[in-house]
PDB file of N, CA and C in Angstrom:
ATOM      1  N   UNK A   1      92.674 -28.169 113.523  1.00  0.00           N
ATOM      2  CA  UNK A   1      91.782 -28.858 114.419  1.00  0.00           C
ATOM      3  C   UNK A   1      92.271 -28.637 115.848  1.00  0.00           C
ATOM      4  N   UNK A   2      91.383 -28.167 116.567  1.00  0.00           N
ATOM      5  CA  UNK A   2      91.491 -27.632 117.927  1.00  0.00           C
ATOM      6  C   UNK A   2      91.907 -29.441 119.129  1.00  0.00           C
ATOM      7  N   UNK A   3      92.822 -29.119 120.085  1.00  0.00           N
ATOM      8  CA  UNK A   3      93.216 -30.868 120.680  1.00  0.00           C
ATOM      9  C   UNK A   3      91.725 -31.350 121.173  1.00  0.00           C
ATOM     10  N   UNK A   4      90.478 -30.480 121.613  1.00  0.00           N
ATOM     11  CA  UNK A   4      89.463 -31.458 121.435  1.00  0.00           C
ATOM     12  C   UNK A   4      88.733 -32.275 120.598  1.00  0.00           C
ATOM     13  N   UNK A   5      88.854 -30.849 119.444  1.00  0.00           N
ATOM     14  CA  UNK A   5      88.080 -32.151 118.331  1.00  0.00           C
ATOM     15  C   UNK A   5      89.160 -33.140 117.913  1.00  0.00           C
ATOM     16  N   UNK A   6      90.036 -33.200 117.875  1.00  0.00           N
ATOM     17  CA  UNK A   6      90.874 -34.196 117.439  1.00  0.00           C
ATOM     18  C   UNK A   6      90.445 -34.953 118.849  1.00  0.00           C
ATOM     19  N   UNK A   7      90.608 -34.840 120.153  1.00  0.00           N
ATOM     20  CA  UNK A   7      90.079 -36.203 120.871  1.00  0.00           C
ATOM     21  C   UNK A   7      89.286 -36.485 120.649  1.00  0.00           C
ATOM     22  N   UNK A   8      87.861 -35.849 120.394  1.00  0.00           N
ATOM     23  CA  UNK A   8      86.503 -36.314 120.229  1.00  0.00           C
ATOM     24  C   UNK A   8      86.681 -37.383 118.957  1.00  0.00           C
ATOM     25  N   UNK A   9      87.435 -36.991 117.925  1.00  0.00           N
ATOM     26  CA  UNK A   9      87.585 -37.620 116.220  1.00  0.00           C
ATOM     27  C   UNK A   9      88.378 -39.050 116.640  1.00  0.00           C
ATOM     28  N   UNK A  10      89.553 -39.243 117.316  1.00  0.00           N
ATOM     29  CA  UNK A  10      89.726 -40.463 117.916  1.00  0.00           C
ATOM     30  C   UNK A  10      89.067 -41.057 118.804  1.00  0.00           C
ATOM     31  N   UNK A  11      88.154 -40.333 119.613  1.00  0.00           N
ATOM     32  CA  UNK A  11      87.190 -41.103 120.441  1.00  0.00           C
ATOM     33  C   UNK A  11      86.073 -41.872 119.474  1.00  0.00           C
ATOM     34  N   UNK A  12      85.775 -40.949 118.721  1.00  0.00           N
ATOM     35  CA  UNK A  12      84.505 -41.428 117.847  1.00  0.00           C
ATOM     36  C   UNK A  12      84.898 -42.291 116.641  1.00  0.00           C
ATOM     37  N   UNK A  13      86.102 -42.294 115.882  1.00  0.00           N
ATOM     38  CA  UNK A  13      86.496 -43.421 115.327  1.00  0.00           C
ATOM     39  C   UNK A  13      87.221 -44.559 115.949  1.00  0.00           C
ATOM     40  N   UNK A  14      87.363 -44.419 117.448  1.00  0.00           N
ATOM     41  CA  UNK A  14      87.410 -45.055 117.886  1.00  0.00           C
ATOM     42  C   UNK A  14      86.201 -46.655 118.129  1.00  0.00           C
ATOM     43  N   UNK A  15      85.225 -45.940 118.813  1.00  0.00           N
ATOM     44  CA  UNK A  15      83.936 -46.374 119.402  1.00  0.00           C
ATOM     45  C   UNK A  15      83.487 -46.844 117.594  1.00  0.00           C
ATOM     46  N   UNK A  16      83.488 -46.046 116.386  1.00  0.00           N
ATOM     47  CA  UNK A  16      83.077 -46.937 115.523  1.00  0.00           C
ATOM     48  C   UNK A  16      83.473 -48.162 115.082  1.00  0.00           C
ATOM     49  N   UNK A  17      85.018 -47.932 114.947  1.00  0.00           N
ATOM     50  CA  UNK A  17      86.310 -48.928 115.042  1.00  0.00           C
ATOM     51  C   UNK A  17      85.787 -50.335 115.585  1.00  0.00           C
ATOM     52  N   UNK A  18      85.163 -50.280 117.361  1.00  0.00           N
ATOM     53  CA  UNK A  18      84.863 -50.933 118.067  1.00  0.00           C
ATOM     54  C   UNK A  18      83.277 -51.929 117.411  1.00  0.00           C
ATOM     55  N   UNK A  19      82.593 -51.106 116.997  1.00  0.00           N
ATOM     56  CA  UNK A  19      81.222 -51.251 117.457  1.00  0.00           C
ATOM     57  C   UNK A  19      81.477 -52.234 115.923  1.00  0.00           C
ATOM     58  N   UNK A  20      82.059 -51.962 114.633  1.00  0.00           N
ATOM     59  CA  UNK A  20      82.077 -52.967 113.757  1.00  0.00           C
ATOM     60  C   UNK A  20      83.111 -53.962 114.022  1.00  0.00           C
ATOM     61  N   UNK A  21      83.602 -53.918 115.135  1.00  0.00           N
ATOM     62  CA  UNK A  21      84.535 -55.532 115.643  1.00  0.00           C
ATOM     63  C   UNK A  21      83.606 -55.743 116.734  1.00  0.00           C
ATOM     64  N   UNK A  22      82.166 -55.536 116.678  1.00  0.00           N
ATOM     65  CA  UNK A  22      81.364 -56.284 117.038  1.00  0.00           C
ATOM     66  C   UNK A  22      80.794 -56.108 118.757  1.00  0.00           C
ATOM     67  N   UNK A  23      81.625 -55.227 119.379  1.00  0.00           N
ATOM     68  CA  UNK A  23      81.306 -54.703 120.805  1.00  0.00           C
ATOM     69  C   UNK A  23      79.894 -54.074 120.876  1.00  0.00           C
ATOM     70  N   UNK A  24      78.575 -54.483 121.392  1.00  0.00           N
ATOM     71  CA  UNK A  24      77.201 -54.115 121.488  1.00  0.00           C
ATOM     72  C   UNK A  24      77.343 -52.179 122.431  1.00  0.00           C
ATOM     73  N   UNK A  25      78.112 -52.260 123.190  1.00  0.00           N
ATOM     74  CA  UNK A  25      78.408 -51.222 123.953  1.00  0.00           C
ATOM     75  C   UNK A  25      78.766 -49.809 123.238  1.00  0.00           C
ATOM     76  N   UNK A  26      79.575 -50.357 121.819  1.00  0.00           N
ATOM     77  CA  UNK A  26      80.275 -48.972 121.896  1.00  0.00           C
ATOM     78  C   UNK A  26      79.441 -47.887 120.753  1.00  0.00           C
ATOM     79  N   UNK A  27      77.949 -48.460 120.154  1.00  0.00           N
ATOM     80  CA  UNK A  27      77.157 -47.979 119.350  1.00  0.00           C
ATOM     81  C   UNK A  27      76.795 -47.010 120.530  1.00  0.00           C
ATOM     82  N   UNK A  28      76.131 -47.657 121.664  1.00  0.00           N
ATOM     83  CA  UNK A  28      75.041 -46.748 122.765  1.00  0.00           C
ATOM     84  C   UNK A  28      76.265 -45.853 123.240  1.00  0.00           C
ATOM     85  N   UNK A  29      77.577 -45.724 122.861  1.00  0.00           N
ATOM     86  CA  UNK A  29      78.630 -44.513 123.630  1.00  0.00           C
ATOM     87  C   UNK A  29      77.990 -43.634 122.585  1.00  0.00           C
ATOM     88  N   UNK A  30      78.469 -43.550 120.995  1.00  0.00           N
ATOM     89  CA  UNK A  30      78.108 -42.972 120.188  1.00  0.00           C
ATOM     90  C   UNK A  30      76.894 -42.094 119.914  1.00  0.00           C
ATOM     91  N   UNK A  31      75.452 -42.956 120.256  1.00  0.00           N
ATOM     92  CA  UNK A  31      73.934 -42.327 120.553  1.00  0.00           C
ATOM     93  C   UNK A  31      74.132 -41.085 121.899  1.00  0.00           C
ATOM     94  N   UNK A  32      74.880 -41.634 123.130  1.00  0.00           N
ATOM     95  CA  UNK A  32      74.416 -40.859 123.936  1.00  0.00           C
ATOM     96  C   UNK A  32      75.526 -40.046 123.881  1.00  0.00           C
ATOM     97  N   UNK A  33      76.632 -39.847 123.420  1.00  0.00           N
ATOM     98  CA  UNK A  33      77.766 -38.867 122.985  1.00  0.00           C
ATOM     99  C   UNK A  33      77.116 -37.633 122.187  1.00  0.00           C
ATOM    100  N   UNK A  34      75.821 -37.852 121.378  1.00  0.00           N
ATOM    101  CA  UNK A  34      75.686 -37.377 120.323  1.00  0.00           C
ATOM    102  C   UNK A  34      73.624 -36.733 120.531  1.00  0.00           C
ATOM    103  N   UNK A  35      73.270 -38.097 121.018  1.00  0.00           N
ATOM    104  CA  UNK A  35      71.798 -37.467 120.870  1.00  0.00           C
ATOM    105  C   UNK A  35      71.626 -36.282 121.515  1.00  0.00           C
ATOM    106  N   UNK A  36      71.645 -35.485 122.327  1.00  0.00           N
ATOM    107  CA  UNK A  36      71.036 -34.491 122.902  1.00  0.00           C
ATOM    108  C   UNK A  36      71.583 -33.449 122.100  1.00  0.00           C
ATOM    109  N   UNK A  37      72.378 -33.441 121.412  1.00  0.00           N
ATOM    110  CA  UNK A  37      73.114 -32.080 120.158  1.00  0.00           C
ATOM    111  C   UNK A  37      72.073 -32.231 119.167  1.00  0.00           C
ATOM    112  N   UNK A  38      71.945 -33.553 118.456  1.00  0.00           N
ATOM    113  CA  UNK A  38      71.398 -33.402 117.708  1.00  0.00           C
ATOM    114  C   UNK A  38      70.023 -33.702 117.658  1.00  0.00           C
ATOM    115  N   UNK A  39      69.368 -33.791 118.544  1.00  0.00           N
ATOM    116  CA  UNK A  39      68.067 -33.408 118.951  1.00  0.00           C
ATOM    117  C   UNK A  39      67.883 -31.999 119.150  1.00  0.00           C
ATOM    118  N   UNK A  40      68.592 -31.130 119.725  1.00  0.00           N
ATOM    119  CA  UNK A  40      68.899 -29.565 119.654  1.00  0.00           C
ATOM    120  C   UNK A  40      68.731 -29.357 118.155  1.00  0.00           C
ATOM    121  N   UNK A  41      69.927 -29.740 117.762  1.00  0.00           N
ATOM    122  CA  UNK A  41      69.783 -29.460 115.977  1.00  0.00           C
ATOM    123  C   UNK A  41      68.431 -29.389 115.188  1.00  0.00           C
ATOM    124  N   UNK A  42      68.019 -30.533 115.341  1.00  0.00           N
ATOM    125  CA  UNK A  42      67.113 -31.489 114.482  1.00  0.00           C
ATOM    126  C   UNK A  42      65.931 -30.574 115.466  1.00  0.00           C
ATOM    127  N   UNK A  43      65.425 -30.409 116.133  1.00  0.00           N
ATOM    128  CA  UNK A  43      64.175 -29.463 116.750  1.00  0.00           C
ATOM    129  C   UNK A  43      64.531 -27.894 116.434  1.00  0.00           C
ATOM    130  N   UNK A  44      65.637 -27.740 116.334  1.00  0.00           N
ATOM    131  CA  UNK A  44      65.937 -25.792 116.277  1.00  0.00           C
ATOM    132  C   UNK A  44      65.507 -25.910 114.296  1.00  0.00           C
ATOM    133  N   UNK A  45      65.538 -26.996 113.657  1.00  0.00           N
ATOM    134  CA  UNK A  45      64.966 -26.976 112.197  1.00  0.00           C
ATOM    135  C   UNK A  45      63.636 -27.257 112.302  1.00  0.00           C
ATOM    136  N   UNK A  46      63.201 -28.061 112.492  1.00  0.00           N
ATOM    137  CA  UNK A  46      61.891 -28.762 112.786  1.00  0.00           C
ATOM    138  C   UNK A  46      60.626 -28.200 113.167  1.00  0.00           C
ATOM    139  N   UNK A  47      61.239 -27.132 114.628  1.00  0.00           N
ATOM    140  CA  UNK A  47      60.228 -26.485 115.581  1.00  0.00           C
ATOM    141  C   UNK A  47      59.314 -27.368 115.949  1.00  0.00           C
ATOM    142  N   UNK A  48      59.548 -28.553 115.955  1.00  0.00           N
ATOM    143  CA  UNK A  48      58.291 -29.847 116.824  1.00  0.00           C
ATOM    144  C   UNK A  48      59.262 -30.566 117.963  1.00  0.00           C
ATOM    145  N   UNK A  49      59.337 -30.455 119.092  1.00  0.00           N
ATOM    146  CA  UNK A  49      60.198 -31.282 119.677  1.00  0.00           C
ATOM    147  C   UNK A  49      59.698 -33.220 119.798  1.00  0.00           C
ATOM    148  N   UNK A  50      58.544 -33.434 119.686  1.00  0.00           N
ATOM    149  CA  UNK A  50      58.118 -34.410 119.236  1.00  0.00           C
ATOM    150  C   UNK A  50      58.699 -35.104 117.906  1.00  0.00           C
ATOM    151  N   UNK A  51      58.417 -34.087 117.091  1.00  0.00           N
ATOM    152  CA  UNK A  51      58.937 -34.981 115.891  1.00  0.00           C
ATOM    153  C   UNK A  51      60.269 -35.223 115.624  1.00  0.00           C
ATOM    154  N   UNK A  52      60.713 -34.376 116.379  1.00  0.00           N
ATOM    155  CA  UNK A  52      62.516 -34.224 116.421  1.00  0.00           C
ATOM    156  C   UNK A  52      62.762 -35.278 116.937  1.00  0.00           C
ATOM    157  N   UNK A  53      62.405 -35.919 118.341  1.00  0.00           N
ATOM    158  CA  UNK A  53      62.481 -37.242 118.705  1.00  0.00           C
ATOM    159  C   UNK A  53      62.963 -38.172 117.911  1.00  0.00           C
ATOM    160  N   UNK A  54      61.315 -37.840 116.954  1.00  0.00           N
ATOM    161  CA  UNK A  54      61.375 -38.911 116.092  1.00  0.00           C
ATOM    162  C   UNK A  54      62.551 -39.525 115.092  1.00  0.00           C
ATOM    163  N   UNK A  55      62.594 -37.927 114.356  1.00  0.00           N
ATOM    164  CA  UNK A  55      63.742 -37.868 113.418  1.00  0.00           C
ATOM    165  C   UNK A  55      64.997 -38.011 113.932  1.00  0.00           C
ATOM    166  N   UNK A  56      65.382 -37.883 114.927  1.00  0.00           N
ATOM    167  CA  UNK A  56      66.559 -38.274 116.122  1.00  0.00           C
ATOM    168  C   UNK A  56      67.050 -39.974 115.742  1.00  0.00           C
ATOM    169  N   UNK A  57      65.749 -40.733 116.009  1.00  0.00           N
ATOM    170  CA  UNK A  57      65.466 -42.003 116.483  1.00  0.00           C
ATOM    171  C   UNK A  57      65.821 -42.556 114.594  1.00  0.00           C
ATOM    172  N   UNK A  58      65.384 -41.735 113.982  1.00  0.00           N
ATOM    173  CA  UNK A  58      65.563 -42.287 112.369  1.00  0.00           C
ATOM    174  C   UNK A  58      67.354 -42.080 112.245  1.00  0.00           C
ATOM    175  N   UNK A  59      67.694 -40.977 112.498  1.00  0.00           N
ATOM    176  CA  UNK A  59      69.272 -40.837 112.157  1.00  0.00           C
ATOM    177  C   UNK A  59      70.276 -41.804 112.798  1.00  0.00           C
ATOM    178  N   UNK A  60      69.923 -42.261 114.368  1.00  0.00           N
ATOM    179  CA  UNK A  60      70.630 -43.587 114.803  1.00  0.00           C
ATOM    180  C   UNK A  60      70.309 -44.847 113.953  1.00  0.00           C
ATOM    181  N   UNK A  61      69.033 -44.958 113.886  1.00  0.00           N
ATOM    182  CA  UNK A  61      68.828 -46.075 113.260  1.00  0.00           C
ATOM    183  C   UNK A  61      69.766 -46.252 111.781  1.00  0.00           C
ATOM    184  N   UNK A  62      69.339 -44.972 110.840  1.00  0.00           N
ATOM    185  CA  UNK A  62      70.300 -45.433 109.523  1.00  0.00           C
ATOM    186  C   UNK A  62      72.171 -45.064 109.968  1.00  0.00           C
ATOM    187  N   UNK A  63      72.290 -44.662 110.813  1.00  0.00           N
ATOM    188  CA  UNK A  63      73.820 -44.844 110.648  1.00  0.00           C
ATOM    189  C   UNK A  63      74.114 -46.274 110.996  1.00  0.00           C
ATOM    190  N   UNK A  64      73.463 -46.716 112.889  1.00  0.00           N
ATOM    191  CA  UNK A  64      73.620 -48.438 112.528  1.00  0.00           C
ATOM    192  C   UNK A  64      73.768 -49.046 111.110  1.00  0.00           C
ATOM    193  N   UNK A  65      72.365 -48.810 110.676  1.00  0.00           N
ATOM    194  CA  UNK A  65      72.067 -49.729 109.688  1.00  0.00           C
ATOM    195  C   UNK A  65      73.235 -49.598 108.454  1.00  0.00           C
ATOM    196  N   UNK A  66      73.963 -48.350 108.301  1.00  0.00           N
ATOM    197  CA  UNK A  66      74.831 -47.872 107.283  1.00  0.00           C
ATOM    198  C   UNK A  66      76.527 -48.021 107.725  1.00  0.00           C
ATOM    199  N   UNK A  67      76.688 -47.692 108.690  1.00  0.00           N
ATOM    200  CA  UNK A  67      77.611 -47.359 109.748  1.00  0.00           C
ATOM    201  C   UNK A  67      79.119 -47.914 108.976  1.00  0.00           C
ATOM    202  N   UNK A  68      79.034 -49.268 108.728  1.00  0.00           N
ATOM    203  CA  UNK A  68      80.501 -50.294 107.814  1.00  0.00           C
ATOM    204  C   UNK A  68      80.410 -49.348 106.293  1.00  0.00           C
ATOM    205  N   UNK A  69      79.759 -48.767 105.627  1.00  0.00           N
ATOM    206  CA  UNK A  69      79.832 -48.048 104.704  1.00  0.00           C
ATOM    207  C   UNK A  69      80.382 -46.527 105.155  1.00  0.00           C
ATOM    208  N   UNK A  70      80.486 -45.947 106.333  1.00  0.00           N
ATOM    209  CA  UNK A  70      80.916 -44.899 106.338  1.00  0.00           C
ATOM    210  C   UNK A  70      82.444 -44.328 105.993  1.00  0.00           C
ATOM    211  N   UNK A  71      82.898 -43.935 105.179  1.00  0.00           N
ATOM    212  CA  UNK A  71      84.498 -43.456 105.308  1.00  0.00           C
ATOM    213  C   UNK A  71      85.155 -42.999 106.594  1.00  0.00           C
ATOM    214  N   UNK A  72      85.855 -43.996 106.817  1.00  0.00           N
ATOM    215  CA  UNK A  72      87.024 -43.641 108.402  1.00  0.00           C
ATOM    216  C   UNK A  72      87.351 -42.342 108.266  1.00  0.00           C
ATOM    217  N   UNK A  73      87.969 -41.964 106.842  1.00  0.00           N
ATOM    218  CA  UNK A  73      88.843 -41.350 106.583  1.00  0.00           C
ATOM    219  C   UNK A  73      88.242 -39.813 106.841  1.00  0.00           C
ATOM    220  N   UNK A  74      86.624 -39.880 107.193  1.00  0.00           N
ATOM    221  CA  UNK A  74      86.136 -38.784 107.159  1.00  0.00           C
ATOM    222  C   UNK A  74      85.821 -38.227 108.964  1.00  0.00           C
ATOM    223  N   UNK A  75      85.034 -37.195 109.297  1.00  0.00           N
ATOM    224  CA  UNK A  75      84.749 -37.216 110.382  1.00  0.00           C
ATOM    225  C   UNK A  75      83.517 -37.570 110.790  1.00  0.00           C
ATOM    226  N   UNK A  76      83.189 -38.602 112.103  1.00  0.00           N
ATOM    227  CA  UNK A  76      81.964 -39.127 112.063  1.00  0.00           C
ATOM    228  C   UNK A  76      80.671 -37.941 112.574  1.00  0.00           C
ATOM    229  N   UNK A  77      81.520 -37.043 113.432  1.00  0.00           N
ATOM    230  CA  UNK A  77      80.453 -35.744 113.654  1.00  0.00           C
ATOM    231  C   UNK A  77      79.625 -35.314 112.586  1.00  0.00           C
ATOM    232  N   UNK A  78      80.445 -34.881 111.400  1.00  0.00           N
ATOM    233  CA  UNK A  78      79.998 -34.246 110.415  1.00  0.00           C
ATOM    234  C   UNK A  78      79.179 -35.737 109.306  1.00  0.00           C
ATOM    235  N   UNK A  79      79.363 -36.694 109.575  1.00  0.00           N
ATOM    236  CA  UNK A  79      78.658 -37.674 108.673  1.00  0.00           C
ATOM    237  C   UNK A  79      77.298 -37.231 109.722  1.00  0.00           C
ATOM    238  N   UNK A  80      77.254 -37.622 110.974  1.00  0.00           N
ATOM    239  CA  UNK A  80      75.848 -37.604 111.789  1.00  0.00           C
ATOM    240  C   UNK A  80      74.987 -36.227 111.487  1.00  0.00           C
ATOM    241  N   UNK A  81      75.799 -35.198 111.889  1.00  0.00           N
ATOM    242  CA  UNK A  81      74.828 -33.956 111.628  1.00  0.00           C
ATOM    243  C   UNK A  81      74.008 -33.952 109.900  1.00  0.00           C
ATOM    244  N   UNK A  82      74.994 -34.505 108.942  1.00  0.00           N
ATOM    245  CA  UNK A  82      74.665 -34.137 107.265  1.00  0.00           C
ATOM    246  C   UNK A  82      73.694 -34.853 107.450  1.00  0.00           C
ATOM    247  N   UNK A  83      73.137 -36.180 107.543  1.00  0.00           N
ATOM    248  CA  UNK A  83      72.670 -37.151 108.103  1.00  0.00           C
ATOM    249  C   UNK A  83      71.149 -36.213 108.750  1.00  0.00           C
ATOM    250  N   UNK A  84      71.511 -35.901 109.851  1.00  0.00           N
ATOM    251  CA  UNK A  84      70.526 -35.593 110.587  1.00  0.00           C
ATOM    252  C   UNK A  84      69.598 -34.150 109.810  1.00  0.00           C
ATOM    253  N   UNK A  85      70.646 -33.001 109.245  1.00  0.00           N
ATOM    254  CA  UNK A  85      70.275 -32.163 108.579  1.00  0.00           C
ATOM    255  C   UNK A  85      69.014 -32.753 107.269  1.00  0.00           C
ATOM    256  N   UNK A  86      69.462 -33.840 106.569  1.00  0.00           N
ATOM    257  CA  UNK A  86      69.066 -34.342 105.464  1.00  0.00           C
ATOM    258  C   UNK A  86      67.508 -35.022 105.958  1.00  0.00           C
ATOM    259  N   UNK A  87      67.332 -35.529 106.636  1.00  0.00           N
ATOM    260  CA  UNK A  87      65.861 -35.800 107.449  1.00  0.00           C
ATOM    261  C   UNK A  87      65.031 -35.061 107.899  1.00  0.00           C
ATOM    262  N   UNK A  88      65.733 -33.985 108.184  1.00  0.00           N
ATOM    263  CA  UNK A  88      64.864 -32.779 108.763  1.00  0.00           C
ATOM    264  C   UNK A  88      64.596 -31.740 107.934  1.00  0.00           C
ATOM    265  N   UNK A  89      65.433 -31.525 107.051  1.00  0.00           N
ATOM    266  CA  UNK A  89      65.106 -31.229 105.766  1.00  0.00           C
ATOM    267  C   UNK A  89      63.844 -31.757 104.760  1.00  0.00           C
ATOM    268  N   UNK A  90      63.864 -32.742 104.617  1.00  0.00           N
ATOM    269  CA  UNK A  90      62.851 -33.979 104.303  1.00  0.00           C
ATOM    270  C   UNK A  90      61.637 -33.613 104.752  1.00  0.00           C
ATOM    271  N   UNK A  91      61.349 -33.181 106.676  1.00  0.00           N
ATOM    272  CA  UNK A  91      60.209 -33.272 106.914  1.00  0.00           C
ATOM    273  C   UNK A  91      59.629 -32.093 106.249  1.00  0.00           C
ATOM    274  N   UNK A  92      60.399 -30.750 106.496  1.00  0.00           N
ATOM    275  CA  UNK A  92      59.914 -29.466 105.914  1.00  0.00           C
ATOM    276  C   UNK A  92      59.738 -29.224 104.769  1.00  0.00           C
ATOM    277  N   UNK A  93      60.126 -30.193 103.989  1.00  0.00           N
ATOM    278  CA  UNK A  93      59.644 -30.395 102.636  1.00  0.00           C
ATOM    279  C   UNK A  93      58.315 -31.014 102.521  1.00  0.00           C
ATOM    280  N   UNK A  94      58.132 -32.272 102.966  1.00  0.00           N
ATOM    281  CA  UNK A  94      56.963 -32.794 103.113  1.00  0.00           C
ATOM    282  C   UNK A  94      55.825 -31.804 103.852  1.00  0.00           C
ATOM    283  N   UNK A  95      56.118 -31.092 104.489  1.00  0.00           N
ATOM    284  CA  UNK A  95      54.901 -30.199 105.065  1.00  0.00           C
ATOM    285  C   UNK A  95      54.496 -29.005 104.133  1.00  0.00           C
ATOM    286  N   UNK A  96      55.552 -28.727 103.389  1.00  0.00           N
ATOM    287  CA  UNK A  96      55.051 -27.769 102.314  1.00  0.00           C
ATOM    288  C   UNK A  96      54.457 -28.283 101.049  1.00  0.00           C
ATOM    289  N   UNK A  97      54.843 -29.653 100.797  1.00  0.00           N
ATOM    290  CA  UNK A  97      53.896 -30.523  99.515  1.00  0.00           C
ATOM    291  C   UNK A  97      53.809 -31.681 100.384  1.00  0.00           C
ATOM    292  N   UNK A  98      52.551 -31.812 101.137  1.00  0.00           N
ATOM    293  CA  UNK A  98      51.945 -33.083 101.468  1.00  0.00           C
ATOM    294  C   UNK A  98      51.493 -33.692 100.570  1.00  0.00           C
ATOM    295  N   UNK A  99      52.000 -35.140 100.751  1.00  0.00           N
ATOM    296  CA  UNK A  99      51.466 -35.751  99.985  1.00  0.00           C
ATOM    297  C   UNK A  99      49.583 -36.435  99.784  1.00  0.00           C
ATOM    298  N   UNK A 100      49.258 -36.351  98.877  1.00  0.00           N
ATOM    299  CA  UNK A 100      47.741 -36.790  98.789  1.00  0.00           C
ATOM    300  C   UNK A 100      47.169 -37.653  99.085  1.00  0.00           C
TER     301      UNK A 100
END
């Protein structure tokens, strides 16, 4: 591990560290640390920058909502992108079998 990602990996288990001892602040470090990558991501799969938004706006929401279930022990980059991959995945599925 290169000395940035290891800062970024203590920054970011850091700020999670924080945000489940209850600090309102250190979720919105995390979103804006992170959204504009993976809005890149999530639209370079997608090809809708609209819906990428969207699906953006779904991947913050379930990590909040999931976030005390995540393994420390893991890296939170790679939980967000699998995460984000797995939704966007989802949509391009749904566009090839819409549902009826």
């Amino acid at each position: 591990m290169t000395a940035v990602a290891a800062a970024r990996e203590f920054d970011d288990a850091h700020l999670v560290r924080r945000h489940l001892e209850g600090d309102p602040q250190a979720f919105g470090s995390l979103v804006d640390r992170y959204q504009t990558h993976v809005l890149t991501f999530v639209n370079g799969i997608v090809g809708d920058r609209e819906r990428a938004e969207d699906l953006v706006l779904d991947v913050f929401i379930r990590i909040y909502r999931h976030l005390r279930w995540f393994d420390r022990r893991r890296e939170f980059q790679t939980w967000i992108y699998a995460i984000a991959s797995h939704l966007a995945e989802s949509e391009l599925r749904g566009r090839l079998h819409p549902r009826s």
